[in-house]
PDB file of N, CA and C in Angstrom:
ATOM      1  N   UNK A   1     -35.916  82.613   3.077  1.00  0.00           N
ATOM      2  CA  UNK A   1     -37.233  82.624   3.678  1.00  0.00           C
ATOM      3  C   UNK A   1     -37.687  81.205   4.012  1.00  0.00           C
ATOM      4  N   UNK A   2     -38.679  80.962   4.902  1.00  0.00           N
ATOM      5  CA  UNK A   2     -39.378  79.661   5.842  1.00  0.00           C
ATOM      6  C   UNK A   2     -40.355  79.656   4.690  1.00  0.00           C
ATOM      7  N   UNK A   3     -40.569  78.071   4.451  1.00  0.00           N
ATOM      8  CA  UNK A   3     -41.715  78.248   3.629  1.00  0.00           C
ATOM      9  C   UNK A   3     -42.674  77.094   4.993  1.00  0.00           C
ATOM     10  N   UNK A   4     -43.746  77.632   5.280  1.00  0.00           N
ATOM     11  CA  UNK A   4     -44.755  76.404   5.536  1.00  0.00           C
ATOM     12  C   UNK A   4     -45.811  76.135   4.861  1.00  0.00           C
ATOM     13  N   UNK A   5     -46.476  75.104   5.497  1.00  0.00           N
ATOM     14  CA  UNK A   5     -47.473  74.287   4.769  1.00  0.00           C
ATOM     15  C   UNK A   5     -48.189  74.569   5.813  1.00  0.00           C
ATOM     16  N   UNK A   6     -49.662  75.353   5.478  1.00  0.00           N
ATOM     17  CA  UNK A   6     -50.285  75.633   6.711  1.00  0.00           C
ATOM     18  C   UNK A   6     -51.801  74.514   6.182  1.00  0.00           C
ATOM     19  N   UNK A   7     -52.231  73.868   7.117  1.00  0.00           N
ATOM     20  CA  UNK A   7     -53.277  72.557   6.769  1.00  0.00           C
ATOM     21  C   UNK A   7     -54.836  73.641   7.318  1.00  0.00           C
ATOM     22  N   UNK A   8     -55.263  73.642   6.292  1.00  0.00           N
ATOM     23  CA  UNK A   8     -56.718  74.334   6.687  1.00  0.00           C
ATOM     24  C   UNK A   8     -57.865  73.273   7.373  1.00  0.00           C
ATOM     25  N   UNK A   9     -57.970  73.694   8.135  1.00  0.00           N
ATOM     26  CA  UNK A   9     -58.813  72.660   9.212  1.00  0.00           C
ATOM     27  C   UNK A   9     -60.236  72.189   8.147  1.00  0.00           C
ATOM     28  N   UNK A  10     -60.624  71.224   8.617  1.00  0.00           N
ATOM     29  CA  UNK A  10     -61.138  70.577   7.243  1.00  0.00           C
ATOM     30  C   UNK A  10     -63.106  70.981   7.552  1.00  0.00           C
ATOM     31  N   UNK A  11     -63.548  71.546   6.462  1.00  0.00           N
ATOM     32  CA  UNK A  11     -65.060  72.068   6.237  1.00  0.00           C
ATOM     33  C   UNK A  11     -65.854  70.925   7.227  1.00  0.00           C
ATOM     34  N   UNK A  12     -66.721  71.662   7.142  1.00  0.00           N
ATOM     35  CA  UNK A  12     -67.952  71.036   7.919  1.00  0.00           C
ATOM     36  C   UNK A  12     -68.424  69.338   7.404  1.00  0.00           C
ATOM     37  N   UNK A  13     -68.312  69.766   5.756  1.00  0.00           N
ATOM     38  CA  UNK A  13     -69.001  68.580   4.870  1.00  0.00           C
ATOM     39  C   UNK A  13     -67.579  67.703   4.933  1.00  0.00           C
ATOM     40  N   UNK A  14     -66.515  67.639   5.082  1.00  0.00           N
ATOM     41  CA  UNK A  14     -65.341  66.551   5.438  1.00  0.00           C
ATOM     42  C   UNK A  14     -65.945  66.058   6.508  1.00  0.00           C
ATOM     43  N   UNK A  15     -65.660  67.260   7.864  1.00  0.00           N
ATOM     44  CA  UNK A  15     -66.223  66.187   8.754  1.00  0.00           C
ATOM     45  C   UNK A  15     -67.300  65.385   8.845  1.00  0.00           C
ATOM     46  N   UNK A  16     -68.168  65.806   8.365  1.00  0.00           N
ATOM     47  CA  UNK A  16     -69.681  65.074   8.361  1.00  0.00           C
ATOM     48  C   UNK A  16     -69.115  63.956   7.717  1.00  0.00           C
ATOM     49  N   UNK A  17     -68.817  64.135   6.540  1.00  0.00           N
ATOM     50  CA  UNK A  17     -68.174  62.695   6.154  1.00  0.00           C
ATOM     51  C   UNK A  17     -66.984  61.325   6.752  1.00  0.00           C
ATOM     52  N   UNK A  18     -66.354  62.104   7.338  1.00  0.00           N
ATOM     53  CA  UNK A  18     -65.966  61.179   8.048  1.00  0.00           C
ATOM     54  C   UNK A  18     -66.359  60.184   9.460  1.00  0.00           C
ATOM     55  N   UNK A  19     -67.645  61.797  10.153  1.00  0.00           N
ATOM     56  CA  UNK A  19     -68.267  60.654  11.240  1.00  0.00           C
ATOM     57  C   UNK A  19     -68.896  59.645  10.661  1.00  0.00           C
ATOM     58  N   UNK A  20     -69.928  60.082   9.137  1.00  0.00           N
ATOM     59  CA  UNK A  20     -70.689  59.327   8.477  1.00  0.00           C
ATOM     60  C   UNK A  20     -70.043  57.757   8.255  1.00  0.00           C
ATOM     61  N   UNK A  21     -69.143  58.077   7.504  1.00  0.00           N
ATOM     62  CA  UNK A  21     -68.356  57.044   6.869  1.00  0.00           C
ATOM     63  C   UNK A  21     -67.747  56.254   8.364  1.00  0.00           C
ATOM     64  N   UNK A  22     -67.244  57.008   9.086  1.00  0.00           N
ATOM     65  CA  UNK A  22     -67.091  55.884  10.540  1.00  0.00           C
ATOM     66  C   UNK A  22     -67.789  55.124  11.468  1.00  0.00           C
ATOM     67  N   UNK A  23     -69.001  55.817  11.267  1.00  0.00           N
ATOM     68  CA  UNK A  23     -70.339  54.997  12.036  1.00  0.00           C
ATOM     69  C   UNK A  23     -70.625  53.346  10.801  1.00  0.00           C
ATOM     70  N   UNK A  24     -70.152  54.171   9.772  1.00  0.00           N
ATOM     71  CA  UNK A  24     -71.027  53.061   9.018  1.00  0.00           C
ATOM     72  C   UNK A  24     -70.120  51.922   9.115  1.00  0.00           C
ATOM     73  N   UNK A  25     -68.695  52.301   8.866  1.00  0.00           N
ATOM     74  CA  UNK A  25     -67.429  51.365   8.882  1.00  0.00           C
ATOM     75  C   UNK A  25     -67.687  50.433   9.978  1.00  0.00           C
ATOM     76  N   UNK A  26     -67.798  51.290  11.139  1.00  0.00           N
ATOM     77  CA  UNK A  26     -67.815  50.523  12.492  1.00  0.00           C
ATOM     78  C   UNK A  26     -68.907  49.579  12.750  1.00  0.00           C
ATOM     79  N   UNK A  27     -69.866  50.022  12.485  1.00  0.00           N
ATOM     80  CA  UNK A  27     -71.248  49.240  12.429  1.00  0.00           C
ATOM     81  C   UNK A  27     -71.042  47.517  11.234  1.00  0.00           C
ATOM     82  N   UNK A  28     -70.192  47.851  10.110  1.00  0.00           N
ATOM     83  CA  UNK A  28     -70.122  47.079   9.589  1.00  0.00           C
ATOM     84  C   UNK A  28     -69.352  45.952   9.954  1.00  0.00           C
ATOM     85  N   UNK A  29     -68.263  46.423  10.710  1.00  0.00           N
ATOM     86  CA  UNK A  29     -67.270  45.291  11.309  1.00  0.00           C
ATOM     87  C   UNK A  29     -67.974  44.937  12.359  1.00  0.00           C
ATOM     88  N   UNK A  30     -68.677  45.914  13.216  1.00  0.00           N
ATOM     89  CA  UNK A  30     -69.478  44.833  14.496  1.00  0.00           C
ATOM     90  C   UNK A  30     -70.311  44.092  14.131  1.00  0.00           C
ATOM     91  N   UNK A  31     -71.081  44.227  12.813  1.00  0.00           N
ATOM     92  CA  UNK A  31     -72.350  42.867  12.620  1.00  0.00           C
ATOM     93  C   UNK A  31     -71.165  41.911  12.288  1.00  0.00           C
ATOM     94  N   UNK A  32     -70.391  41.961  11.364  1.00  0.00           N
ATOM     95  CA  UNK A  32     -69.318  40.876  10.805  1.00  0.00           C
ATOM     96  C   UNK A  32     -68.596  40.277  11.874  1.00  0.00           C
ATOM     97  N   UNK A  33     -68.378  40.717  13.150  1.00  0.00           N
ATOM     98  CA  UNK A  33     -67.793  40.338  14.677  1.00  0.00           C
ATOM     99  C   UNK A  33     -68.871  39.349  15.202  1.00  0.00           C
ATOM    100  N   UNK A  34     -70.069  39.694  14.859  1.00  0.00           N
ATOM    101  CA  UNK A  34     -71.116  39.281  15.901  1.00  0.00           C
ATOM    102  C   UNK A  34     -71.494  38.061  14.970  1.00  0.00           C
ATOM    103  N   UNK A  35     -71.622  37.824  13.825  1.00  0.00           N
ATOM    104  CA  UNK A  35     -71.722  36.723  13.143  1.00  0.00           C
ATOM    105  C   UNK A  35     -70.676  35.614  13.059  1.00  0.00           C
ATOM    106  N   UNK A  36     -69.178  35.991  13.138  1.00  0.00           N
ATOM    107  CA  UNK A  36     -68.314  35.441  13.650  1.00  0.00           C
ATOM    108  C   UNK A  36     -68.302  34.867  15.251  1.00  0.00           C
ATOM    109  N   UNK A  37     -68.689  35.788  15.403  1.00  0.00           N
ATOM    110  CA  UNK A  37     -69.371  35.092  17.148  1.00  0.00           C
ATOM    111  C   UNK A  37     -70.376  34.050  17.311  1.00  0.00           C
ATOM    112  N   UNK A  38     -71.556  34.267  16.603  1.00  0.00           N
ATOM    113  CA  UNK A  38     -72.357  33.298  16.368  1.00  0.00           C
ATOM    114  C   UNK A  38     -72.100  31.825  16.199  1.00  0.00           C
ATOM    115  N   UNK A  39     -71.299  31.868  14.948  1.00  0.00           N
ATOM    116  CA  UNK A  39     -70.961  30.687  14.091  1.00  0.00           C
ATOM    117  C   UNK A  39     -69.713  30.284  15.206  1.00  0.00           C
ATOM    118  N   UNK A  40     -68.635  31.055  16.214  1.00  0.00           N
ATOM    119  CA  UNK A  40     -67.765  29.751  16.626  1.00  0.00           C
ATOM    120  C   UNK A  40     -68.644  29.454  18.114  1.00  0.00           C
ATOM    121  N   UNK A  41     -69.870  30.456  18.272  1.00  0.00           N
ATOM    122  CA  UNK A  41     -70.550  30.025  19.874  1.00  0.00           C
ATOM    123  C   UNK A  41     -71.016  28.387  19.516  1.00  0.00           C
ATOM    124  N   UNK A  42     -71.546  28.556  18.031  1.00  0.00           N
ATOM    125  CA  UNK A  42     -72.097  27.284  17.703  1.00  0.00           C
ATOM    126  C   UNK A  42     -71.953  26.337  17.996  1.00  0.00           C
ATOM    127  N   UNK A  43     -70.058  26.259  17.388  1.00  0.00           N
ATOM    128  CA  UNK A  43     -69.144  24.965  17.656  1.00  0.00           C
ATOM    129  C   UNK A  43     -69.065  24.783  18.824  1.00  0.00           C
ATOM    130  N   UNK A  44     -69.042  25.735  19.789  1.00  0.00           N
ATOM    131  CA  UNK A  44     -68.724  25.722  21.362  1.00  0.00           C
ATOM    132  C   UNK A  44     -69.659  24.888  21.841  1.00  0.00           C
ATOM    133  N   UNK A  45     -70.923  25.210  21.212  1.00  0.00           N
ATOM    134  CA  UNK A  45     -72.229  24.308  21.785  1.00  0.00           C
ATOM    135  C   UNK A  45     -72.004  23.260  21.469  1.00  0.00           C
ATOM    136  N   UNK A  46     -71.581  22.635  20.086  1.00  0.00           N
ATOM    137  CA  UNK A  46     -71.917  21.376  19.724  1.00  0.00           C
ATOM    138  C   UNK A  46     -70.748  20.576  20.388  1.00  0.00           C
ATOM    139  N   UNK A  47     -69.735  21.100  20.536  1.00  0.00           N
ATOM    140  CA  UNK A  47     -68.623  20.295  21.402  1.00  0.00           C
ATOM    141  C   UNK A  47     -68.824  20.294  22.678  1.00  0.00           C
ATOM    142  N   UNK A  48     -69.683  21.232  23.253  1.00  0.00           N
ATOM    143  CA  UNK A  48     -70.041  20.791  24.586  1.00  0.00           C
ATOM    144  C   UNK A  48     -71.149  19.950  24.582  1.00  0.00           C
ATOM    145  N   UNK A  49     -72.138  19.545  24.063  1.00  0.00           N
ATOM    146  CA  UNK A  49     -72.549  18.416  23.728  1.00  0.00           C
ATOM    147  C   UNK A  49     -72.488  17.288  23.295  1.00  0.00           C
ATOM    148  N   UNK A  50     -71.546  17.496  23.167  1.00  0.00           N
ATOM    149  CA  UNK A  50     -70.693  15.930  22.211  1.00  0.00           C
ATOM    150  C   UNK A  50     -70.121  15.245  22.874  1.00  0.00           C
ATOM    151  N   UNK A  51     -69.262  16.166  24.181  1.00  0.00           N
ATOM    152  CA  UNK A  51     -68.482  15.890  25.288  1.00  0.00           C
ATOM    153  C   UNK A  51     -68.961  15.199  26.865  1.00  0.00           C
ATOM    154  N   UNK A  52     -68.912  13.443  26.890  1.00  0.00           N
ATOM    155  CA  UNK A  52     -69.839  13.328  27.517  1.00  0.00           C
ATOM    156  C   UNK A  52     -69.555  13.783  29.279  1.00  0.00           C
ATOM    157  N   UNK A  53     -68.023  14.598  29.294  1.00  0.00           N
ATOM    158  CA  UNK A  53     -67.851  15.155  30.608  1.00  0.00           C
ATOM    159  C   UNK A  53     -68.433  16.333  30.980  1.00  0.00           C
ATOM    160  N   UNK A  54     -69.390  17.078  30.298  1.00  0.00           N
ATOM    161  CA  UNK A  54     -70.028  18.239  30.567  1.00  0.00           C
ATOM    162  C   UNK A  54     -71.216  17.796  30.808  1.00  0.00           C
ATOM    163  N   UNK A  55     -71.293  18.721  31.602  1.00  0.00           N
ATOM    164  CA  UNK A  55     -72.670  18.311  32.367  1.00  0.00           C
ATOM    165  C   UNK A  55     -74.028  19.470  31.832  1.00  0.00           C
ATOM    166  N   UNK A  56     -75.196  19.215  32.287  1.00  0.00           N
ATOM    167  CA  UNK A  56     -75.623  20.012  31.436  1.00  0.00           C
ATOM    168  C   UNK A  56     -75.866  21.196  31.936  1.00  0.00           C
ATOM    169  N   UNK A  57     -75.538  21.833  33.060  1.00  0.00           N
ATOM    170  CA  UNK A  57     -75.310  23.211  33.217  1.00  0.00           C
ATOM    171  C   UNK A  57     -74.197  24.122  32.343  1.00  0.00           C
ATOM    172  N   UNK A  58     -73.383  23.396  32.131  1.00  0.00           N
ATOM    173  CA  UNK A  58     -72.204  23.952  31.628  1.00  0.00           C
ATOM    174  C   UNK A  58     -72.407  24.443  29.913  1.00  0.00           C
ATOM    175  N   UNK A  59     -73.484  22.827  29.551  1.00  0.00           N
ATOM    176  CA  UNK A  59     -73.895  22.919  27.966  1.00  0.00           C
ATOM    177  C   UNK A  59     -75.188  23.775  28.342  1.00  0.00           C
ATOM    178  N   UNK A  60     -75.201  24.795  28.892  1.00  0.00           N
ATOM    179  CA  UNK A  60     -76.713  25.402  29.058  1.00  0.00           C
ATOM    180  C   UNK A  60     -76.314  27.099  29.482  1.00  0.00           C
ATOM    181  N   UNK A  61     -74.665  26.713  29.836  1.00  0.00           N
ATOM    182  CA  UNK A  61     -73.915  28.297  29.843  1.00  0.00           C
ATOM    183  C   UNK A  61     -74.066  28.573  28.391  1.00  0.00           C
ATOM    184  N   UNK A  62     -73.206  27.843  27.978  1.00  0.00           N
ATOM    185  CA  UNK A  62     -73.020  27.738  26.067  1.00  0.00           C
ATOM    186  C   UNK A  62     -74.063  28.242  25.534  1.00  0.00           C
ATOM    187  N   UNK A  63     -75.339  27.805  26.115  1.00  0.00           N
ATOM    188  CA  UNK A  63     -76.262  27.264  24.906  1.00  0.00           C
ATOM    189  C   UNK A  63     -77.032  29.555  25.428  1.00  0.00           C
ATOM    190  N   UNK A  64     -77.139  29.623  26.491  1.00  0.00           N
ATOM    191  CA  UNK A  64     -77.250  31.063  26.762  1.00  0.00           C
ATOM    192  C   UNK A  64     -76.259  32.254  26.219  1.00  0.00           C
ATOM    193  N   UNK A  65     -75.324  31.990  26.151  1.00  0.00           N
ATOM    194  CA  UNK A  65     -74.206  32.790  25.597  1.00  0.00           C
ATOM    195  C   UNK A  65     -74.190  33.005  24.346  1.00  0.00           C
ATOM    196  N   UNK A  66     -74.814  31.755  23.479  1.00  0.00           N
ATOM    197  CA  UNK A  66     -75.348  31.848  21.988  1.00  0.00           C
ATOM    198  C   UNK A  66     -76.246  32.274  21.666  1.00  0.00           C
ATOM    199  N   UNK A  67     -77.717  32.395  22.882  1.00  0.00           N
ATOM    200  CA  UNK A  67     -79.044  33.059  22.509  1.00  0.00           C
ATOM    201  C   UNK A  67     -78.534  34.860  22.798  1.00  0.00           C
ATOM    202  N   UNK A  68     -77.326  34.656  23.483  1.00  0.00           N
ATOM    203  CA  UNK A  68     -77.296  36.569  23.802  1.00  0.00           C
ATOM    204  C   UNK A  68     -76.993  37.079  23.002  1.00  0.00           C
ATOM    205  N   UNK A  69     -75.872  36.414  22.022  1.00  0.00           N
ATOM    206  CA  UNK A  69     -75.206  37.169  21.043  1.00  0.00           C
ATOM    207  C   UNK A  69     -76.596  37.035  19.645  1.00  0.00           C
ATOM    208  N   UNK A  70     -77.080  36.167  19.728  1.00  0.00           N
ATOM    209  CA  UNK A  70     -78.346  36.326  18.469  1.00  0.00           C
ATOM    210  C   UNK A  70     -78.815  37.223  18.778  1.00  0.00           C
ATOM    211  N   UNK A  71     -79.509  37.482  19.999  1.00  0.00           N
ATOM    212  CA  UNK A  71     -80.410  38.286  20.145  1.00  0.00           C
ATOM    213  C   UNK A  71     -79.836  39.760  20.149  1.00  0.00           C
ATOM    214  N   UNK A  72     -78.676  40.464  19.951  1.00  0.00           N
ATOM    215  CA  UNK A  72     -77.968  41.249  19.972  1.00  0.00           C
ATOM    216  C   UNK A  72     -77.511  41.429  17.945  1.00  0.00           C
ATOM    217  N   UNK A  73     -77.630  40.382  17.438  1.00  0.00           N
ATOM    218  CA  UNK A  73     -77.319  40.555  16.230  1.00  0.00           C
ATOM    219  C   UNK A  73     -78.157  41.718  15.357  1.00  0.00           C
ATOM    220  N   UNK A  74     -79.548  41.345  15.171  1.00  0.00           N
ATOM    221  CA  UNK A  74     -80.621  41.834  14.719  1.00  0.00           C
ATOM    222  C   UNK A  74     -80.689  43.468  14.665  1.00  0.00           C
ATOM    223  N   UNK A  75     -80.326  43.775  16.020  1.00  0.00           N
ATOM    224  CA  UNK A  75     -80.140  45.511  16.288  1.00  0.00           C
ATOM    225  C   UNK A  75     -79.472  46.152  15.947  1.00  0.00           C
ATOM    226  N   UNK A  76     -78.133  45.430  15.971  1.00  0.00           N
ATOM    227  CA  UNK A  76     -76.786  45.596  15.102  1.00  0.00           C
ATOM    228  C   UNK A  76     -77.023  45.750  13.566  1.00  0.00           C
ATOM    229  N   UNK A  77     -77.409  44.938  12.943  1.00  0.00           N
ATOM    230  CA  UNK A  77     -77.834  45.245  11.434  1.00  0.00           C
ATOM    231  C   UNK A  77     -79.119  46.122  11.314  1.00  0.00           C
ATOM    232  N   UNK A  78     -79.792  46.199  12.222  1.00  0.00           N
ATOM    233  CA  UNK A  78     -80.582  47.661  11.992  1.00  0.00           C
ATOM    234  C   UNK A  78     -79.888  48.661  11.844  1.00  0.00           C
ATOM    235  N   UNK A  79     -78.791  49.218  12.987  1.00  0.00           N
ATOM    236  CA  UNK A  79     -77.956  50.458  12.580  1.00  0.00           C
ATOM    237  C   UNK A  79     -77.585  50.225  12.085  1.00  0.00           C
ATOM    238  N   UNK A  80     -76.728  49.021  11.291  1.00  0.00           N
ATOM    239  CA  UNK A  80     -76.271  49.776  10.336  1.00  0.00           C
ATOM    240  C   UNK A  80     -76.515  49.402   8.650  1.00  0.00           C
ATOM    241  N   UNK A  81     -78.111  49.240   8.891  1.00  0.00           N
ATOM    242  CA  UNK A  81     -79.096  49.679   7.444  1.00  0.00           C
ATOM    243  C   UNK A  81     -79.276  51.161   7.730  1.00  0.00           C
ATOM    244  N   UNK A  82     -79.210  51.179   8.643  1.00  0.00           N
ATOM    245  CA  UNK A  82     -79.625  52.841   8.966  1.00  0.00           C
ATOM    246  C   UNK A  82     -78.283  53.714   8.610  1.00  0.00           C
ATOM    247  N   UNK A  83     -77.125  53.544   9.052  1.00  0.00           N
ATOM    248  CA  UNK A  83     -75.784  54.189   8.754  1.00  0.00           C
ATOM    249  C   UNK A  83     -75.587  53.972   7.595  1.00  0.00           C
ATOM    250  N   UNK A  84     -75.504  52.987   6.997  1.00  0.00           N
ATOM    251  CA  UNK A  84     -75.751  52.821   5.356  1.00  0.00           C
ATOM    252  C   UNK A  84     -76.538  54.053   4.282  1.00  0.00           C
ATOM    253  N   UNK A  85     -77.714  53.811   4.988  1.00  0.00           N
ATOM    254  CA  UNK A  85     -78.808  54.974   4.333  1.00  0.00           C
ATOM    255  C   UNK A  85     -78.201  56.238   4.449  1.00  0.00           C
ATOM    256  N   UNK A  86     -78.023  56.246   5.853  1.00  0.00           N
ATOM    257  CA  UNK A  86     -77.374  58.057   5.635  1.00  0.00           C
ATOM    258  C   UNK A  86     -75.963  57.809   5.356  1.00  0.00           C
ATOM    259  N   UNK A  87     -75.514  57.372   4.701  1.00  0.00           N
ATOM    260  CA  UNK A  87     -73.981  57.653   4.243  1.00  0.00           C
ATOM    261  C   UNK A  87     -74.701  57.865   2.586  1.00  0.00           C
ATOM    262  N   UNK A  88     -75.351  57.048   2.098  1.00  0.00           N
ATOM    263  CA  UNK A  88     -75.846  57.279   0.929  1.00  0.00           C
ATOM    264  C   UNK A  88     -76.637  58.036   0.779  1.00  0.00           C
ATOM    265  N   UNK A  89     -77.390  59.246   1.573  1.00  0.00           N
ATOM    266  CA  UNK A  89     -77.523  59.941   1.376  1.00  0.00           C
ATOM    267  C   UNK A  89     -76.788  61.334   1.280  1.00  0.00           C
ATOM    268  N   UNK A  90     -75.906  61.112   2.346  1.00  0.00           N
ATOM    269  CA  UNK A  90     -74.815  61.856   2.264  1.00  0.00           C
ATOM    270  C   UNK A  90     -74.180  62.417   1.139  1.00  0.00           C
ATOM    271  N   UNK A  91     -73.608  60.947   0.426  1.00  0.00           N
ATOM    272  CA  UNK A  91     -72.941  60.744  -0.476  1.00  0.00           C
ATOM    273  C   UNK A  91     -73.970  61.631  -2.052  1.00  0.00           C
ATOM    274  N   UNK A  92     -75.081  61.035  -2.152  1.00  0.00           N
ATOM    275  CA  UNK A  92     -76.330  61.972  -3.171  1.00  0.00           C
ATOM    276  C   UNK A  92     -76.307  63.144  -3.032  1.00  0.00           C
ATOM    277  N   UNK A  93     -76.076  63.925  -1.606  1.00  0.00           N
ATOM    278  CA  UNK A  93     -76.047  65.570  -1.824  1.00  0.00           C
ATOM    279  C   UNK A  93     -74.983  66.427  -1.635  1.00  0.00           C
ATOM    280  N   UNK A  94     -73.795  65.060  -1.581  1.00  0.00           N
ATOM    281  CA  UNK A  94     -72.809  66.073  -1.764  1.00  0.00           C
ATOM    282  C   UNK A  94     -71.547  65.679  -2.696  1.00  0.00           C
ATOM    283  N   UNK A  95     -71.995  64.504  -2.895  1.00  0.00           N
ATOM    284  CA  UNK A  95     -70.670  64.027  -4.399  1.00  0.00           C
ATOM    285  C   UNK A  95     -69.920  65.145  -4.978  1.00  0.00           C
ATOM    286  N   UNK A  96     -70.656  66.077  -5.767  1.00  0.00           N
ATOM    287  CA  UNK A  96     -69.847  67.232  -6.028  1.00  0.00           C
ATOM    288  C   UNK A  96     -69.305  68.087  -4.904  1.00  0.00           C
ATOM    289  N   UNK A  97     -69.208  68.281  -3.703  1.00  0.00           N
ATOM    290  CA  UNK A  97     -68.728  69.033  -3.344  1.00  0.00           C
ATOM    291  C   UNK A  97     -67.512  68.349  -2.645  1.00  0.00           C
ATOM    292  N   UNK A  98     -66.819  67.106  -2.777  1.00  0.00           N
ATOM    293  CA  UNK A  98     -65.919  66.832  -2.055  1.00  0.00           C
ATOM    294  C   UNK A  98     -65.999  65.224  -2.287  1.00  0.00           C
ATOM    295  N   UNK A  99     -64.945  64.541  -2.633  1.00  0.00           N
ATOM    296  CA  UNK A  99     -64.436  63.379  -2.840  1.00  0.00           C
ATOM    297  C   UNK A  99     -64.821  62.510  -2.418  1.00  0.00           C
ATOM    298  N   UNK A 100     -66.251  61.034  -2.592  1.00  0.00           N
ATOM    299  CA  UNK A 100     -66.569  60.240  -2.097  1.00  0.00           C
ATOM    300  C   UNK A 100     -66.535  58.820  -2.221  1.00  0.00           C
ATOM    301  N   UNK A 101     -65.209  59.019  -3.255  1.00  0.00           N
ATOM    302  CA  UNK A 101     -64.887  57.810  -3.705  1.00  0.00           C
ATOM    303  C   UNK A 101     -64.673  56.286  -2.364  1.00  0.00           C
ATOM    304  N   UNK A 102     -63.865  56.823  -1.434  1.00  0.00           N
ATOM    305  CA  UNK A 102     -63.921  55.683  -0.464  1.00  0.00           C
ATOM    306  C   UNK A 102     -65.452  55.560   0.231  1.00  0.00           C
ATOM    307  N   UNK A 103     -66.053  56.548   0.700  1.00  0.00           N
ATOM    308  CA  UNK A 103     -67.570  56.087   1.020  1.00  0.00           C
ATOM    309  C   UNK A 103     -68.214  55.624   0.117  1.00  0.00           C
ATOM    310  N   UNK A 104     -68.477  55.686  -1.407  1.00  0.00           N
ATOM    311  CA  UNK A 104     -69.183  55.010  -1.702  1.00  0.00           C
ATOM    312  C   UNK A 104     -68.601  53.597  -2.231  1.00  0.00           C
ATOM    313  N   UNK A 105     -67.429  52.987  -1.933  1.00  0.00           N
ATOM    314  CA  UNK A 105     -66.771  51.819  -2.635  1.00  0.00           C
ATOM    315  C   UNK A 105     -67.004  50.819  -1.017  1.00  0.00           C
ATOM    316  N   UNK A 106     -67.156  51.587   0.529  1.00  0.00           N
ATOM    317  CA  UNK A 106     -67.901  51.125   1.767  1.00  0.00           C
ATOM    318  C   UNK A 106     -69.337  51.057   1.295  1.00  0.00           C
ATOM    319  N   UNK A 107     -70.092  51.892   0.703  1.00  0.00           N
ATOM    320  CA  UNK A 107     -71.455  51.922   0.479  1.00  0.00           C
ATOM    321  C   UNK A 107     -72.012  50.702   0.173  1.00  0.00           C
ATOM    322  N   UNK A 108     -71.130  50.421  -0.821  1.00  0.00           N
ATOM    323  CA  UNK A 108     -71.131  49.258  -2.058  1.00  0.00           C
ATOM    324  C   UNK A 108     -70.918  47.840  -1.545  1.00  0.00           C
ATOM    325  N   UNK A 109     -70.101  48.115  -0.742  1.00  0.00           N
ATOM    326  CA  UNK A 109     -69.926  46.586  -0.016  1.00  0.00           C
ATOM    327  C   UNK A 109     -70.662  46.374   1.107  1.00  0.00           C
ATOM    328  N   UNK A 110     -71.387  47.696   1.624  1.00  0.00           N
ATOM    329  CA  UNK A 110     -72.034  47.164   2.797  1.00  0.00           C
ATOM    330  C   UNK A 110     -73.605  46.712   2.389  1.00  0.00           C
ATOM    331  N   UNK A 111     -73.703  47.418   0.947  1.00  0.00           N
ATOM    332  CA  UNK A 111     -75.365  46.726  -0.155  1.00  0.00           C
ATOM    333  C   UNK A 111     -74.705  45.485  -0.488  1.00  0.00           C
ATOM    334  N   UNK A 112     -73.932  45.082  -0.810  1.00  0.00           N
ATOM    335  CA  UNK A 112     -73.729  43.462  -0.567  1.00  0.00           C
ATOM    336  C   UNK A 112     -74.156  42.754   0.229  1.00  0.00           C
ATOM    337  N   UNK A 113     -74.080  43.487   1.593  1.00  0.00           N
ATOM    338  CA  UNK A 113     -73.649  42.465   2.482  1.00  0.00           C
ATOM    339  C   UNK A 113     -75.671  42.396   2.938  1.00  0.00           C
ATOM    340  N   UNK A 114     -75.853  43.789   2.522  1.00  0.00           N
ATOM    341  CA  UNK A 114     -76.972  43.659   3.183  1.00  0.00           C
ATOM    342  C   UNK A 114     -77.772  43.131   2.429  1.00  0.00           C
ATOM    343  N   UNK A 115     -78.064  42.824   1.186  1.00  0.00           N
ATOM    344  CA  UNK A 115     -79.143  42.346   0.028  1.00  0.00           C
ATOM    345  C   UNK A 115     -79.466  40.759   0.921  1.00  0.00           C
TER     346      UNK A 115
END
């Protein structure tokens, strides 16, 4: 006889958990992208200022390209205080019903990041 392994398509509360847990994941690496962005736009600025062959349109591209990504930061860590919250809430009403050990060990590091 064939034996198979038939995979039961996964409950409602898996999936919820995994969009949960992926919004939040994702949200977390884009503020951490965008702060990394920040900090090398910085250097970009200060070496184009330093450099007395740039002229100051060029140190004024820089210096705009650094106010876009700030101003883009802020919104970014709103969602994801907000994806945070609902993963932890998530995580509060349904711990018992299904395994949340990797969302809440993301939970945990993303209250780090955010304190």
């Amino acid at each position: 006889p064939r034996h198979c392994i038939v995979e039961m398509a996964p409950s409602k509360v898996e999936k919820d958990l995994r969009i949960t847990f992926g919004k939040c994941n994702r949200l977390h690496k884009e503020v951490l992208m965008y702060e990394r962005e920040i900090e090398d736009q910085r250097k970009v600025v200060e070496r184009f200022r330093a450099d007395s062959s740039k002229d100051a349109y060029e140190i004024k591209q820089q210096e705009n390209a650094l106010v876009e990504t700030e101003q883009v930061l802020p919104g970014s860590k709103h969602r994801l205080a907000m994806a945070h919250k609902e993963l932890q809430d998530f995580i509060s009403e349904n711990k018992d019903n299904i395994d949340c050990t990797d969302a809440q060990t993301l939970v945990d590091k993303v209250s780090q990041y955010l304190e």
